[in-house]
C-alpha atoms as a PDB file:
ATOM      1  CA  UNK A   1      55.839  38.263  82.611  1.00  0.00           C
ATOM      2  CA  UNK A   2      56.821  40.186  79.669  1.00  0.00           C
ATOM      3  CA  UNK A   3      60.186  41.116  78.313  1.00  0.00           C
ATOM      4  CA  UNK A   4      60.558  44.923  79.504  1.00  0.00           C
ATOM      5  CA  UNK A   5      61.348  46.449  76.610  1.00  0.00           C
ATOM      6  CA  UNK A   6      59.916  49.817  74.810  1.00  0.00           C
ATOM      7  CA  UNK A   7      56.729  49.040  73.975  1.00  0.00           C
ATOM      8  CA  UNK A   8      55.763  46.801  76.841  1.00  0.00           C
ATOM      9  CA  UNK A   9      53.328  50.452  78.106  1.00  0.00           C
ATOM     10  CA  UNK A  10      51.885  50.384  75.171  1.00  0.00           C
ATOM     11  CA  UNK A  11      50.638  46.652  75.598  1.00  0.00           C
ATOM     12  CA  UNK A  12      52.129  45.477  72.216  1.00  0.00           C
ATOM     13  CA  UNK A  13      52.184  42.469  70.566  1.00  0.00           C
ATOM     14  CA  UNK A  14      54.077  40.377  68.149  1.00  0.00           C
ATOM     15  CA  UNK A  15      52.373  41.878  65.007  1.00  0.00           C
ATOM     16  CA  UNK A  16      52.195  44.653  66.302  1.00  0.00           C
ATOM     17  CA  UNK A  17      56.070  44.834  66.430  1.00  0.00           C
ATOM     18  CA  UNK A  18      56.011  43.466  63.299  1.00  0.00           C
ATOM     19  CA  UNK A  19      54.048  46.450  61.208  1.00  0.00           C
ATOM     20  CA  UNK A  20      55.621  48.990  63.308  1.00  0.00           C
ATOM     21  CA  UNK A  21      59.149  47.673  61.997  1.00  0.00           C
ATOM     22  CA  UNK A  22      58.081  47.039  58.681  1.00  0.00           C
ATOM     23  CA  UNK A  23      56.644  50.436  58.593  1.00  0.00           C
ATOM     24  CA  UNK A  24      59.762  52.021  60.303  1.00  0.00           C
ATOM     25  CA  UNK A  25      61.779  50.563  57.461  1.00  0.00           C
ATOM     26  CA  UNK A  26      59.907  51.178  54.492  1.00  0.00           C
ATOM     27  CA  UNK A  27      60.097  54.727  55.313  1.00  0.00           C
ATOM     28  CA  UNK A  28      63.695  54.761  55.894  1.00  0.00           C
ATOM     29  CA  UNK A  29      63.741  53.029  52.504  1.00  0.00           C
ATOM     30  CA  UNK A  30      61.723  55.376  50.258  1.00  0.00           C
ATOM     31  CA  UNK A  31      63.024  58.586  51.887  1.00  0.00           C
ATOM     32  CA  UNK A  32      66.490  57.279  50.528  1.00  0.00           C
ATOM     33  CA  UNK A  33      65.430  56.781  47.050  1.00  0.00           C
ATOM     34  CA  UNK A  34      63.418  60.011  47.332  1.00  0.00           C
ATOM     35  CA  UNK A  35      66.905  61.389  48.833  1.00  0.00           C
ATOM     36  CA  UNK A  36      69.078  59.909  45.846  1.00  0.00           C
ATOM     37  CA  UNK A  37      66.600  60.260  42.935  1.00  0.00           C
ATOM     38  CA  UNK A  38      64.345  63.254  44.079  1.00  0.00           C
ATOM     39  CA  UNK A  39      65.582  66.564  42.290  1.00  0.00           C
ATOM     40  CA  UNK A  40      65.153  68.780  45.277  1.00  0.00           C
ATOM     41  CA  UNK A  41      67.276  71.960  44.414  1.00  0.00           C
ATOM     42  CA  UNK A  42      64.520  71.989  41.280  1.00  0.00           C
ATOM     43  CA  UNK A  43      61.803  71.654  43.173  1.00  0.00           C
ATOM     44  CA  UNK A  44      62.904  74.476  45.498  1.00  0.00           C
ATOM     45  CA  UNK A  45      63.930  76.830  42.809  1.00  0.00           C
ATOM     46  CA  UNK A  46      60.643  75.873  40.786  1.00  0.00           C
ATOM     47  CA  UNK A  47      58.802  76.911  43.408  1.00  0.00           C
ATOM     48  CA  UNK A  48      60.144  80.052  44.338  1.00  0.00           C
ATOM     49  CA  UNK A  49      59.826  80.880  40.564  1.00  0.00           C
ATOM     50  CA  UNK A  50      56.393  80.149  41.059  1.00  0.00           C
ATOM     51  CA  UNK A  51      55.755  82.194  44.045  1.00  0.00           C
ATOM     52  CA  UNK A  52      57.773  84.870  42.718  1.00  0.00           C
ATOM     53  CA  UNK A  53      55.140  84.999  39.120  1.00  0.00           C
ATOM     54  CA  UNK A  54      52.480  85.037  41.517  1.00  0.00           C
ATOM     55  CA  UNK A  55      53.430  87.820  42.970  1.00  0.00           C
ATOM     56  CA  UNK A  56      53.924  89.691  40.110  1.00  0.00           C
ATOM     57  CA  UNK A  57      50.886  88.805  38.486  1.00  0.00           C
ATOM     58  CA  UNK A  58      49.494  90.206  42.290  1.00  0.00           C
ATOM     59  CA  UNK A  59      50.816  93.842  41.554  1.00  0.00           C
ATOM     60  CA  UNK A  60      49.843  94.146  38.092  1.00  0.00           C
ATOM     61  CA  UNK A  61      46.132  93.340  39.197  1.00  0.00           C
ATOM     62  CA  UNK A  62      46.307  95.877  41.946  1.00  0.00           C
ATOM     63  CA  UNK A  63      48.266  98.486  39.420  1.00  0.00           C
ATOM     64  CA  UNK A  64      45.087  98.161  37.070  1.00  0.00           C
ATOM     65  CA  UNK A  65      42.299  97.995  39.713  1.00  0.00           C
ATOM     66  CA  UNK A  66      43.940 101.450  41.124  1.00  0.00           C
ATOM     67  CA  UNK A  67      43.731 102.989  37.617  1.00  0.00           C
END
């Protein structure tokens, strides 16, 4: 009889385990390098720099299509 744990519904094995907890901890591992290296406050303020020429560059194209 199996062990009744978690994924005993799902019918899952011992690799199965396996890749799912290697997988589980390989993203815990590169979100925290992405979390300690990653420049996020640039990336944010990059892009609302970006959105914010776009939408400039918007308005002039509708001043000079209305002219």
């Amino acid at each position: 009889m199996p062990i009744p744990l978690f994924a005993v519904p799902l019918n899952m094995g011992t690799g199965t385990w396996f890749v799912t907890i290697v997988a589980g901890l390989s993203f815990i591992v590169m979100f925290g390098i992405a979390s300690a290296f990653g420049d996020f406050q640039g990336l944010i303020n990059t892009t609302l720099e970006n959105d914010s020429n776009a939408r400039e560059s918007r308005k002039k194209k509708k001043i000079i299509k209305k002219d």
